[in-house]
C-alpha atoms as a PDB file:
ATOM      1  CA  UNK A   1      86.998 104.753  77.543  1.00  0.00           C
ATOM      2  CA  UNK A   2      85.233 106.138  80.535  1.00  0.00           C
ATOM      3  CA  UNK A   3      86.520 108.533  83.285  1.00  0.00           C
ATOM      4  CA  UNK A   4      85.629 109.333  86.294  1.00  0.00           C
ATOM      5  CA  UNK A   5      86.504 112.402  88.724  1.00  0.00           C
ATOM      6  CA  UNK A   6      86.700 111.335  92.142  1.00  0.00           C
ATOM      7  CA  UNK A   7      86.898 113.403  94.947  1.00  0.00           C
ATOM      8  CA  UNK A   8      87.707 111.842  98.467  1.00  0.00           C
ATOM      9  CA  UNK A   9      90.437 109.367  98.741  1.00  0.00           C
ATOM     10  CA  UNK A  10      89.812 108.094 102.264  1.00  0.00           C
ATOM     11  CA  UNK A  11      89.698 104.448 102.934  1.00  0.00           C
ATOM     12  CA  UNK A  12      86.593 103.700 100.454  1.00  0.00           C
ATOM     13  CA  UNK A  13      87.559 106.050  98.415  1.00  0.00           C
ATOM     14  CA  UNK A  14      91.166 105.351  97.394  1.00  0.00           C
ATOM     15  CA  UNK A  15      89.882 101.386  97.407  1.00  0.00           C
ATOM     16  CA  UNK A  16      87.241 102.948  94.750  1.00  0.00           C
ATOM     17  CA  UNK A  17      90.717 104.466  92.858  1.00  0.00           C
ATOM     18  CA  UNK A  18      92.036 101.108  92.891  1.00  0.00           C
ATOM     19  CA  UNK A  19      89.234  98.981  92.254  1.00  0.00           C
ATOM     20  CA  UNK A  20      88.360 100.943  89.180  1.00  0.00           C
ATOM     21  CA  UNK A  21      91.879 101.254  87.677  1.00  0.00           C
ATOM     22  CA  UNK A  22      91.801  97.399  87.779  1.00  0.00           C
ATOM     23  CA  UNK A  23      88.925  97.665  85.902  1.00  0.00           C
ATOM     24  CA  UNK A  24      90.400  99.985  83.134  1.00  0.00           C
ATOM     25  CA  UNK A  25      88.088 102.649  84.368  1.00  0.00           C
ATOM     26  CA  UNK A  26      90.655 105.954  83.705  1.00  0.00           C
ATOM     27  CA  UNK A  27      90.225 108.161  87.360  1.00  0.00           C
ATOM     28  CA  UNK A  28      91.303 111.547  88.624  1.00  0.00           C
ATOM     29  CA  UNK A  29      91.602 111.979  91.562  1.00  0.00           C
ATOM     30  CA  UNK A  30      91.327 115.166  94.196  1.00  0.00           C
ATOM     31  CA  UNK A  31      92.049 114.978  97.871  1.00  0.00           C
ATOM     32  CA  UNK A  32      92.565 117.620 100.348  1.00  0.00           C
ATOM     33  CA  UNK A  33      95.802 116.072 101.076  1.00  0.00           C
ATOM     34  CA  UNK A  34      97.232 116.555  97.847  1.00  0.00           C
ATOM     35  CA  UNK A  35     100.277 114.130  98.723  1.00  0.00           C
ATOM     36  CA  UNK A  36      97.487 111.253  99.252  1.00  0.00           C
ATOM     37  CA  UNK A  37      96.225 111.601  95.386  1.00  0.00           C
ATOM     38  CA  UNK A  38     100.280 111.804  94.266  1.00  0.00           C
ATOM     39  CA  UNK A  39     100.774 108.610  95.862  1.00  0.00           C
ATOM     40  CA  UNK A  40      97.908 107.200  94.567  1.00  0.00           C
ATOM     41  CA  UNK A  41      98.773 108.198  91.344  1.00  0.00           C
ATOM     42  CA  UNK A  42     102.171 106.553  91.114  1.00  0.00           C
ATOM     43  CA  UNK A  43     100.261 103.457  92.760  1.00  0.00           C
ATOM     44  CA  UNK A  44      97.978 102.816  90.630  1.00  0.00           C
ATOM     45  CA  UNK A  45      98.185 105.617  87.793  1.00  0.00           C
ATOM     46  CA  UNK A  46      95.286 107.630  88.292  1.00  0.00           C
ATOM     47  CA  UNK A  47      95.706 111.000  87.435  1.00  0.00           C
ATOM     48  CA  UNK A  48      96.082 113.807  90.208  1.00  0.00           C
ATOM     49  CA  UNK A  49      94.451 116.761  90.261  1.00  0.00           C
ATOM     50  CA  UNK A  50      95.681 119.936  92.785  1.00  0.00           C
ATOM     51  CA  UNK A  51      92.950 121.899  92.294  1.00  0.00           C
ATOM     52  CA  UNK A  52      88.913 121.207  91.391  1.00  0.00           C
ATOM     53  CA  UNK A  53      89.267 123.192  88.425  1.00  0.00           C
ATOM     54  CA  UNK A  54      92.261 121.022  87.003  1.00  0.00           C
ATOM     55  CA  UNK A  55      90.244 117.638  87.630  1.00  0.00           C
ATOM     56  CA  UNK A  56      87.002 119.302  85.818  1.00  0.00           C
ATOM     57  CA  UNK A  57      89.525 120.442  83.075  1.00  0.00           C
ATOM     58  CA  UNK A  58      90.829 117.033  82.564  1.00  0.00           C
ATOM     59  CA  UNK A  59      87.297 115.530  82.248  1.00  0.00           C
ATOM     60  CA  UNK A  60      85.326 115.751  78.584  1.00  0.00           C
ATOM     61  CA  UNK A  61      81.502 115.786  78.596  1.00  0.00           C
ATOM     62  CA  UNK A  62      79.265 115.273  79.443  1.00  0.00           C
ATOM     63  CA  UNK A  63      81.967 114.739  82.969  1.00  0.00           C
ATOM     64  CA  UNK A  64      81.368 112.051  85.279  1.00  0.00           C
ATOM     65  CA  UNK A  65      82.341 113.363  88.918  1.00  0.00           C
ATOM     66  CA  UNK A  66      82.187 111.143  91.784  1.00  0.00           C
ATOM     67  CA  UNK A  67      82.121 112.281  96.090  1.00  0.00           C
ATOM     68  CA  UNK A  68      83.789 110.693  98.340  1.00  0.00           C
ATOM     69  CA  UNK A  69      83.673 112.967 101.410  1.00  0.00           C
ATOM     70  CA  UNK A  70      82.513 112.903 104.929  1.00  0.00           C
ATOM     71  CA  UNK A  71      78.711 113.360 104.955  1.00  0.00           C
ATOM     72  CA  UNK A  72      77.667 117.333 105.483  1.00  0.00           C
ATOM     73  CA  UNK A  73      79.565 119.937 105.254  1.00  0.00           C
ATOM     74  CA  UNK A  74      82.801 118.670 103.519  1.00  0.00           C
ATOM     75  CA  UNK A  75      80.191 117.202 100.997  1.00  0.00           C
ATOM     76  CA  UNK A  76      78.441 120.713 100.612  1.00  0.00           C
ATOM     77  CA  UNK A  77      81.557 122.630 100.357  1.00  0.00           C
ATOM     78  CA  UNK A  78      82.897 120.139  97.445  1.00  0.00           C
ATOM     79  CA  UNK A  79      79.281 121.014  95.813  1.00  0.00           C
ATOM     80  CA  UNK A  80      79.494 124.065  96.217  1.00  0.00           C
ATOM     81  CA  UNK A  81      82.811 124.794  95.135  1.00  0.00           C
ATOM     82  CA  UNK A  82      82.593 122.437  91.884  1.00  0.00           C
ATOM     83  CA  UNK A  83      79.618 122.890  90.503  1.00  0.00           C
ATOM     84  CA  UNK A  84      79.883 126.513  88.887  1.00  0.00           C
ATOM     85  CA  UNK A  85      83.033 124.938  87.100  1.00  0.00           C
ATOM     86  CA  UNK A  86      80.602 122.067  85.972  1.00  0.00           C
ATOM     87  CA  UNK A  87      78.826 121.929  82.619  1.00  0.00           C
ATOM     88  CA  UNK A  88      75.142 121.389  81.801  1.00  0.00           C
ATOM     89  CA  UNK A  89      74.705 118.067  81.058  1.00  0.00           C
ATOM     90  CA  UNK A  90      77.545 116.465  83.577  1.00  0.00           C
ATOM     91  CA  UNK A  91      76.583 114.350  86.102  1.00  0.00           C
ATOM     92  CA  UNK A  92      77.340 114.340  90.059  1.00  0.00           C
ATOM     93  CA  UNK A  93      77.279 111.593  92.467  1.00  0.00           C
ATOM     94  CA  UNK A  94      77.488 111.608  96.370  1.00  0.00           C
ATOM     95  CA  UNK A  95      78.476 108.619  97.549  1.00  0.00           C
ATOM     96  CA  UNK A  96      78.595 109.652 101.306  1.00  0.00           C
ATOM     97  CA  UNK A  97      76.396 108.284 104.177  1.00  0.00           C
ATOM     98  CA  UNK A  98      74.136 111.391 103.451  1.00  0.00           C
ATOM     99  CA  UNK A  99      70.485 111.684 104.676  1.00  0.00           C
ATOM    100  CA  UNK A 100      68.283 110.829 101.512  1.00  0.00           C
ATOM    101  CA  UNK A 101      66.607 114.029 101.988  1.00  0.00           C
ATOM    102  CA  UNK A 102      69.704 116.037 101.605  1.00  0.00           C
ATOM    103  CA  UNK A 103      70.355 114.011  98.269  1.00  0.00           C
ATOM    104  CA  UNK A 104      66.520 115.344  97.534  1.00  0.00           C
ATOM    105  CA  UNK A 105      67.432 118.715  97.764  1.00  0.00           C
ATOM    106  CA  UNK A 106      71.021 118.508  96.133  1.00  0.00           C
ATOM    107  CA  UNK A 107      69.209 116.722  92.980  1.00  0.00           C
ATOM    108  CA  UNK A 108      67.283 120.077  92.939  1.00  0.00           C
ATOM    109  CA  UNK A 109      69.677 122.435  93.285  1.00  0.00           C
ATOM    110  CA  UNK A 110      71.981 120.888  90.494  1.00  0.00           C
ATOM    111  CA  UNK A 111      68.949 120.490  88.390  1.00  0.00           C
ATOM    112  CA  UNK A 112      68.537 124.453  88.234  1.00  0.00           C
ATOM    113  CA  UNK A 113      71.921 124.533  86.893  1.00  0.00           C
ATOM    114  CA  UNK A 114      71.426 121.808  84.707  1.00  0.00           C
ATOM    115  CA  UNK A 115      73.363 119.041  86.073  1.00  0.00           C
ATOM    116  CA  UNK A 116      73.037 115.400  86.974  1.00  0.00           C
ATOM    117  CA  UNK A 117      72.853 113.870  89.932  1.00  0.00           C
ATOM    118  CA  UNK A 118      73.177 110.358  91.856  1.00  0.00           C
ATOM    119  CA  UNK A 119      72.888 109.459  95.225  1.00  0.00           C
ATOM    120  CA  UNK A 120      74.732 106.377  96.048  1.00  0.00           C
ATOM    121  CA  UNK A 121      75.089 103.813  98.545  1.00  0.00           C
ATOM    122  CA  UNK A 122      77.880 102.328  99.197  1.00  0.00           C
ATOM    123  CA  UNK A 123      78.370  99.135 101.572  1.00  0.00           C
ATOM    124  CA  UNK A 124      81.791  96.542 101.527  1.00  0.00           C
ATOM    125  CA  UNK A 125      83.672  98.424 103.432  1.00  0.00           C
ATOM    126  CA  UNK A 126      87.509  98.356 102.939  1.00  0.00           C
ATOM    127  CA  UNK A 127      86.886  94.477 101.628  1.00  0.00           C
ATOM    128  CA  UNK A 128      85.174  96.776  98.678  1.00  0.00           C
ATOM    129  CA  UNK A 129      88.679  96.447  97.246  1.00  0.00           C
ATOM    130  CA  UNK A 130      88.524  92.520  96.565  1.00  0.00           C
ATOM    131  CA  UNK A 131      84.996  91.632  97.221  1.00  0.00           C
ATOM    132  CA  UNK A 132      83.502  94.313  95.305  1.00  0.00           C
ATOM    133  CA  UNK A 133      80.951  97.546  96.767  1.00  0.00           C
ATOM    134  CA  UNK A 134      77.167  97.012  96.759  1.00  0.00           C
ATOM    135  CA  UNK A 135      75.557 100.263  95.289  1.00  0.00           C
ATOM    136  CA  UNK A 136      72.327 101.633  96.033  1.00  0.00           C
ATOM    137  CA  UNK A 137      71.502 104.223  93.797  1.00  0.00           C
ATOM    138  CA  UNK A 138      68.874 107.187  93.698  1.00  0.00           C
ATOM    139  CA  UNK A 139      68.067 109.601  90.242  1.00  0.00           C
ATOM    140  CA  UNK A 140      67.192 109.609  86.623  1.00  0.00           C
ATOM    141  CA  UNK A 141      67.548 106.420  84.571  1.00  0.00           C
ATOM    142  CA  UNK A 142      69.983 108.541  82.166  1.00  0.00           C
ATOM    143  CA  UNK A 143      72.125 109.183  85.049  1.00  0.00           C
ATOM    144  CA  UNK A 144      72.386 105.457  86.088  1.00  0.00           C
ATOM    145  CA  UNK A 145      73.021 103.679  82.439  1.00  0.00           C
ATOM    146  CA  UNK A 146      75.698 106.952  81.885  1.00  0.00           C
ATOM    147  CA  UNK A 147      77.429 105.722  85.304  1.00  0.00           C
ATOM    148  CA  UNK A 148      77.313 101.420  84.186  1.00  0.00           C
ATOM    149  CA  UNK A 149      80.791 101.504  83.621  1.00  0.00           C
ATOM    150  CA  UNK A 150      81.478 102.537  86.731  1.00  0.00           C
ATOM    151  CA  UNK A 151      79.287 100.871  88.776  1.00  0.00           C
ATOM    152  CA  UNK A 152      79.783  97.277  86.726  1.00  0.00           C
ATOM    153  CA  UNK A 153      83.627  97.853  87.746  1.00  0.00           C
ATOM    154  CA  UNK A 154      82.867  98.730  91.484  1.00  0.00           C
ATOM    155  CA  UNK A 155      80.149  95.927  92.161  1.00  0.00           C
ATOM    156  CA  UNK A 156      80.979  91.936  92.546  1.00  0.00           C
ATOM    157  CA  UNK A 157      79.722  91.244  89.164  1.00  0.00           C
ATOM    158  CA  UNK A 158      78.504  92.956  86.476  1.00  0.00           C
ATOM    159  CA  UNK A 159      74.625  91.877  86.749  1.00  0.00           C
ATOM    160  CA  UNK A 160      74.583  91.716  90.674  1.00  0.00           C
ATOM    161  CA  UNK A 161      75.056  93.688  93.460  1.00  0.00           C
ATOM    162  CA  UNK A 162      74.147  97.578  91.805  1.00  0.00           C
ATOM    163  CA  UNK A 163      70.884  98.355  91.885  1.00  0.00           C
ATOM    164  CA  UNK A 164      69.109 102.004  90.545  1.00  0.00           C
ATOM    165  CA  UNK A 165      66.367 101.834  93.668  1.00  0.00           C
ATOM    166  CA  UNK A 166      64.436 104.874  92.385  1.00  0.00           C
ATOM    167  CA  UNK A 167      64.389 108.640  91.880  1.00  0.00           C
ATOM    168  CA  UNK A 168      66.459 111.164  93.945  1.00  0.00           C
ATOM    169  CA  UNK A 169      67.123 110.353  97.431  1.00  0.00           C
ATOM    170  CA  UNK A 170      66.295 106.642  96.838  1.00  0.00           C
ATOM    171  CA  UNK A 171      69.484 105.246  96.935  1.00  0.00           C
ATOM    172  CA  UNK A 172      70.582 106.639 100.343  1.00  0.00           C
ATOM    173  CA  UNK A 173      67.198 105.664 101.538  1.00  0.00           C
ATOM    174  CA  UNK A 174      67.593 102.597 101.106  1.00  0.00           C
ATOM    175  CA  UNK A 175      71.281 102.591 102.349  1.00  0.00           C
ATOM    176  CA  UNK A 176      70.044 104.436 105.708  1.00  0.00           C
ATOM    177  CA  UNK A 177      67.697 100.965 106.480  1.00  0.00           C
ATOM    178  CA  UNK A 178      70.517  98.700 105.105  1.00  0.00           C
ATOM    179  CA  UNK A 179      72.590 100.445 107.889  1.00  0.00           C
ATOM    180  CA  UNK A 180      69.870 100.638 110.687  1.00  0.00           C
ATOM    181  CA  UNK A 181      69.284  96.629 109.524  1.00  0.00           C
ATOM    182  CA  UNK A 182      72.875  96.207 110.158  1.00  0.00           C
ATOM    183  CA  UNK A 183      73.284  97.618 113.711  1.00  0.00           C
ATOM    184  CA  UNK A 184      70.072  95.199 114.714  1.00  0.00           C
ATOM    185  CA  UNK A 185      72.471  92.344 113.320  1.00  0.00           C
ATOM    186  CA  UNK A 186      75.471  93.252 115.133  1.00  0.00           C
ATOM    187  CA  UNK A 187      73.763  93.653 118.169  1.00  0.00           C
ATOM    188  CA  UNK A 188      72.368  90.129 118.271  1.00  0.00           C
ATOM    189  CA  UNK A 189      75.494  88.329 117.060  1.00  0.00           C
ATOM    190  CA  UNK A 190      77.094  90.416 119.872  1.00  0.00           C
ATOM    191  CA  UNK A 191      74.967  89.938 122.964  1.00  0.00           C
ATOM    192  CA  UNK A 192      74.496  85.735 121.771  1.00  0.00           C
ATOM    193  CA  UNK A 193      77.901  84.993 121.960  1.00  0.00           C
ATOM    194  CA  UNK A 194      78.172  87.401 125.150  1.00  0.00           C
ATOM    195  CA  UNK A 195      75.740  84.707 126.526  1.00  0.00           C
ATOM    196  CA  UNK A 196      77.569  81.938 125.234  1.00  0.00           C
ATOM    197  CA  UNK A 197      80.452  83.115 126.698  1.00  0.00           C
ATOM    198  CA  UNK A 198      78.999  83.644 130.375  1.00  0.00           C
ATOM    199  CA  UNK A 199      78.016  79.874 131.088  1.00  0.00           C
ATOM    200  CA  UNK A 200      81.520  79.450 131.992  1.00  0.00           C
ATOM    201  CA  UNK A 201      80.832  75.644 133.447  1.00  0.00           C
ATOM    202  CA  UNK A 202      80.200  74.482 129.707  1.00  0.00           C
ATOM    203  CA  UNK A 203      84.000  76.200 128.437  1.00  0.00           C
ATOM    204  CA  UNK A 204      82.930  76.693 125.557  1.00  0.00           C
ATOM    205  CA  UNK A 205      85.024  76.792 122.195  1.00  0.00           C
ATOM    206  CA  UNK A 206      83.584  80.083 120.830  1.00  0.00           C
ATOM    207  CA  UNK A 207      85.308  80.479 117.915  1.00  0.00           C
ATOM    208  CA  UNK A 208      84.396  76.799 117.268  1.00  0.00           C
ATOM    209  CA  UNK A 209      80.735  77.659 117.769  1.00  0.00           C
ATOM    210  CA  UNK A 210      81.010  80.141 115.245  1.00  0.00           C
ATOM    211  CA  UNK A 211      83.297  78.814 112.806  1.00  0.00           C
ATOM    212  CA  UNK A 212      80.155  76.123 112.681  1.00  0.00           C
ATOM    213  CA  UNK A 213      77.404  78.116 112.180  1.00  0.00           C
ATOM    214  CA  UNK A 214      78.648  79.523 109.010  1.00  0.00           C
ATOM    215  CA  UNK A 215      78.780  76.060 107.219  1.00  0.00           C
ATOM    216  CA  UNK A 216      74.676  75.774 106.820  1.00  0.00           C
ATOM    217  CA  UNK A 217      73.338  77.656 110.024  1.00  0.00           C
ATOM    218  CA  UNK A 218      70.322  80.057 109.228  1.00  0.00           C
ATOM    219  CA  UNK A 219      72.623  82.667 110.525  1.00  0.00           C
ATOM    220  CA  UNK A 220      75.268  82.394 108.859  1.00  0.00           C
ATOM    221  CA  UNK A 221      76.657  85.930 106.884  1.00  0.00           C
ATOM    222  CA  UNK A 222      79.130  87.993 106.811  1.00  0.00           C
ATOM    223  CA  UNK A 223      79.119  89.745 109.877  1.00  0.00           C
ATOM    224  CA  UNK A 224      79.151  86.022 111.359  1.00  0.00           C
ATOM    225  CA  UNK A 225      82.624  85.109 109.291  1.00  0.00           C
ATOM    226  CA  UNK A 226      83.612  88.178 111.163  1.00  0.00           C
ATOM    227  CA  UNK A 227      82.733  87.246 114.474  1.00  0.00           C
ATOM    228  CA  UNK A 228      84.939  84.164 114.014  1.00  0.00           C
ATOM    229  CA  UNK A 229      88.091  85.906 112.815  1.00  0.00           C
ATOM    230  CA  UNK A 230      87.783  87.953 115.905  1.00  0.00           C
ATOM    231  CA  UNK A 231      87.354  84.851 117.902  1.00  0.00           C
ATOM    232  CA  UNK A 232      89.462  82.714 116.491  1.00  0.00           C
ATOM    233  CA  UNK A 233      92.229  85.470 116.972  1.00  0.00           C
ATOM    234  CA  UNK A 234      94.733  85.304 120.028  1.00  0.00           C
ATOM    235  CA  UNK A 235      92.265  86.968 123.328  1.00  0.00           C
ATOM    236  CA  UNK A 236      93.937  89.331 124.391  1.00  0.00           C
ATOM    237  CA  UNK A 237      92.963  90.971 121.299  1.00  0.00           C
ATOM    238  CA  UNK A 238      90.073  91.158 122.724  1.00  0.00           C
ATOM    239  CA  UNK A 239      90.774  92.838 126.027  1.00  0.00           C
ATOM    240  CA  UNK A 240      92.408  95.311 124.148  1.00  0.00           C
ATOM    241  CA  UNK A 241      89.300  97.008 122.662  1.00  0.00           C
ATOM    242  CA  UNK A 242      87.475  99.381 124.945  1.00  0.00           C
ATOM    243  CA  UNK A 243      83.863  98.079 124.689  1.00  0.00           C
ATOM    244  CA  UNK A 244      83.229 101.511 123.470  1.00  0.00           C
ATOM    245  CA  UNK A 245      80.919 101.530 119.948  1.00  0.00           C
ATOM    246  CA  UNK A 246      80.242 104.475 117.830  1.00  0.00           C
ATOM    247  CA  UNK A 247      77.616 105.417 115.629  1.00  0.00           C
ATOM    248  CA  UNK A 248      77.840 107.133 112.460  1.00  0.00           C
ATOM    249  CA  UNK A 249      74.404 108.600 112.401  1.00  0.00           C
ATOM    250  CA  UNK A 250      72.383 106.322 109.643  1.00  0.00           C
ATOM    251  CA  UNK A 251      70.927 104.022 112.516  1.00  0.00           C
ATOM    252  CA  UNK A 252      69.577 107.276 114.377  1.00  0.00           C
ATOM    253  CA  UNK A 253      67.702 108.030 111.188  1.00  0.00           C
ATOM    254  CA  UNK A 254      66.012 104.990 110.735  1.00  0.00           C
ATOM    255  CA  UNK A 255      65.470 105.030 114.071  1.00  0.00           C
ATOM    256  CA  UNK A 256      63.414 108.629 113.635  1.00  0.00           C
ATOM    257  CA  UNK A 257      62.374 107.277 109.747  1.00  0.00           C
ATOM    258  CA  UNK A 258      60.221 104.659 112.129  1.00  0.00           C
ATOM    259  CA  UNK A 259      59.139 107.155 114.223  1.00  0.00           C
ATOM    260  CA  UNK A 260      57.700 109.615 111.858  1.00  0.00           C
ATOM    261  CA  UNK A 261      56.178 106.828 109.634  1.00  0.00           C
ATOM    262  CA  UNK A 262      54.949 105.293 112.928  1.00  0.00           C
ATOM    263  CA  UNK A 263      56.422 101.885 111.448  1.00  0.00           C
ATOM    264  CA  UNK A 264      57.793 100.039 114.787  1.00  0.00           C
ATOM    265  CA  UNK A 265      61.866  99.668 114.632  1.00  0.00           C
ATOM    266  CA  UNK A 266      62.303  97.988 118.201  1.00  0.00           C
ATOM    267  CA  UNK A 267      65.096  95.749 117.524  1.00  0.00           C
ATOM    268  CA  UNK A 268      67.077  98.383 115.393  1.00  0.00           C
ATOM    269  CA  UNK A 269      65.781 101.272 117.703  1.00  0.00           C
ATOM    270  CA  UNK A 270      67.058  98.955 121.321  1.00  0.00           C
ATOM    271  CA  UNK A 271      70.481  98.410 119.260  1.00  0.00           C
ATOM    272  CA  UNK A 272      71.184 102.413 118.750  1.00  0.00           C
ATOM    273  CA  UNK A 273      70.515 102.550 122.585  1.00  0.00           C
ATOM    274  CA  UNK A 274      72.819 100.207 123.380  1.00  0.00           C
ATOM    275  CA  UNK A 275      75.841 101.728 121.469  1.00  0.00           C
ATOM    276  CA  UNK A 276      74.357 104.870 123.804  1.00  0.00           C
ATOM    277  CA  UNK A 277      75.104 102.546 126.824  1.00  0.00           C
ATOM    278  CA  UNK A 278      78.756 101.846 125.528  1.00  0.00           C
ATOM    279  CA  UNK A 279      79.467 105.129 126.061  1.00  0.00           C
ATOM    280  CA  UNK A 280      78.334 106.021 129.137  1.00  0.00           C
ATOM    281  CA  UNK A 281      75.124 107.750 127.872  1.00  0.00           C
ATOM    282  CA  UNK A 282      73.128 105.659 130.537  1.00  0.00           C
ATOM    283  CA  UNK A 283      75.468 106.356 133.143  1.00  0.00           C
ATOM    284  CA  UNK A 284      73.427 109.226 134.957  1.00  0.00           C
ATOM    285  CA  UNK A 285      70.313 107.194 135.189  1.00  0.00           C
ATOM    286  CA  UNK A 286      71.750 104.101 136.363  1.00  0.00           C
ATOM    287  CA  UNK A 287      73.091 106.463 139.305  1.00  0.00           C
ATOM    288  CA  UNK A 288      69.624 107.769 139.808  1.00  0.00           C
ATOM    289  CA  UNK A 289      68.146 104.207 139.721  1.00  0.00           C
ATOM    290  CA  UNK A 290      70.755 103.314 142.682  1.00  0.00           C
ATOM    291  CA  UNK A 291      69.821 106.283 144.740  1.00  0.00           C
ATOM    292  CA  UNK A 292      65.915 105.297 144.036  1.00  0.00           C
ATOM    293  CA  UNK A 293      66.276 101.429 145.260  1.00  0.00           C
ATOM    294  CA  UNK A 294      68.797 103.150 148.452  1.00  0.00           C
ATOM    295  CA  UNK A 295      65.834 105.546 148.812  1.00  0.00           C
ATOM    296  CA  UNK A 296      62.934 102.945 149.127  1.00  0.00           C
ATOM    297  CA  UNK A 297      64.442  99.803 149.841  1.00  0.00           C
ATOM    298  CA  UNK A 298      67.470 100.666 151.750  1.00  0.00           C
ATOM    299  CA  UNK A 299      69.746  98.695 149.142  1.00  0.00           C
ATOM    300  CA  UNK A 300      73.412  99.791 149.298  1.00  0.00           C
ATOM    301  CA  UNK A 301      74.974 101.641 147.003  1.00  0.00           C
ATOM    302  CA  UNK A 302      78.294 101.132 145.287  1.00  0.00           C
ATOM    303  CA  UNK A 303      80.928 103.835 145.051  1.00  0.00           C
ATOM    304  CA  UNK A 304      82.021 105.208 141.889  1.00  0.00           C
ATOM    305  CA  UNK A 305      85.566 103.680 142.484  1.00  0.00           C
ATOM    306  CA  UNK A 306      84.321 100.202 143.049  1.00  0.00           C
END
């Protein structure tokens, strides 16, 4: 029976937890929070571990451990901190948004000490749970066919949705453009129905609109089943949201991925910038642009309370 460590139980990783225990996959678990891997572990009956050395202790090799941390330095700490108590032989993975070529140089590092390692993508979510996790994965061929179990459990199916995409580094490559692809996505979805929405002689039934371009419409996908929950919903949902959208850093580095391989990303790159916009980062010029048409033209200006 396989086991897996697994180290992060935020909200993909305890969905992992579960989504593998359904699966019969055995897991122990570590989380800085050691009250969130107790309740897991009467949940679902993983098996907490305290400390890093108790999970690796509870593990028989060749050990399958599995990160689910923040991207950076939680991730390098964890690395850090486990691998002296790691065997040659045992494999790591980092599933974290990481920049592929910080998976490079991990897959090096652990290498000199003779240990495995995997860089995986991970898209689905917190629908991971139910719908399954798509898996992009970078490193050896060993590596991969020693993690199947694992990553037939985690995936929709067993033949679809995992894919090894390559050597070290590959499989958050390939997650970074999934990601920049899916802020391009958003963006159009978003700004369409913004349109839609602003030709108010028409009243439009938006969630209607959307609700039937997912039967058979060339745009229909997840993102658009989305779009008509949200819709759909009662309005004032809506108004409730501060039109305020983060980024989580893999759309700026596809962004600079087009730029150094001077491969144009203008949809992708004009999406990033909006999310900019959102908050305010475009704020300061649009000031500056006033005072310019005030300084030329004579326009008026608008003050900041209006």
């Amino acid at each position: 029976m396989t086991t897996l460590g697994l180290l992060g139980l935020g909200r993909m990783g305890a969905n992992m937890a579960r989504r593998l225990r359904r699966a019969g996959v055995e897991v122990v678990a570590w989380n800085r929070n050691p009250a969130v891997a107790t309740a897991l572990a009467e949940e679902t009956g993983v098996v907490a571990a305290a400390e890093f050395a108790d999970l690796v202790a509870r593990l028989s090799p060749p050990r399958l451990v599995w990160l689910m941390l923040p991207a950076g330095e939680p991730t390098q700490t964890c690395l850090d901190a486990i691998a002296p108590l790691l065997d040659a032989g045992d494999l790591v993975v980092d599933g974290a948004n990481a920049h592929y070529r910080d998976a490079m140089r991990r897959a090096d590092a652990l290498a000199a000490r003779g240990l495995r390692f995997v860089d995986a993508g991970v898209s689905g979510g917190v629908w991971g749970l139910d719908n399954g996790y798509a898996l992009m994965l970078g490193g050896e061929a060993g590596a991969i066919e020693a993690l199947r179990p694992v990553l037939e459990a985690l995936a929709p199916a067993v033949d679809a949705g995992w894919l090894h995409c390559g050597p070290a580094g590959a499989g958050h490559f390939v997650k970074m453009i999934h990601n920049g692809i899916e802020y391009g996505m958003m963006q159009s979805l978003a700004e369409g129905f913004a349109l839609l929405e602003a030709r108010t002689e028409f009243d439009l039934d938006l969630a209607a609109i959307a609700e039937t371009w997912r039967h058979g419409s060339v745009v229909r996908s997840w993102l658009l089943d989305l779009m008509a929950t949200f819709l759909a919903a009662d309005p004032a949902t809506l108004d409730q949201v501060a039109p305020y959208v983060a980024d989580s850093g893999e759309g700026r580095w596809t962004v600079i991925e087009g730029v150094e391989q001077g491969v144009p990303t203008p949809v992708i790159s004009l999406a990033l910038a909006a999310r900019f916009a959102s908050r305010g980062g475009d704020d300061f010029a649009n000031r500056l642009l006033a005072l310019m048409r005030r300084g030329f033209g004579g326009h008026a200006t608008r003050a900041a309370e209006e």
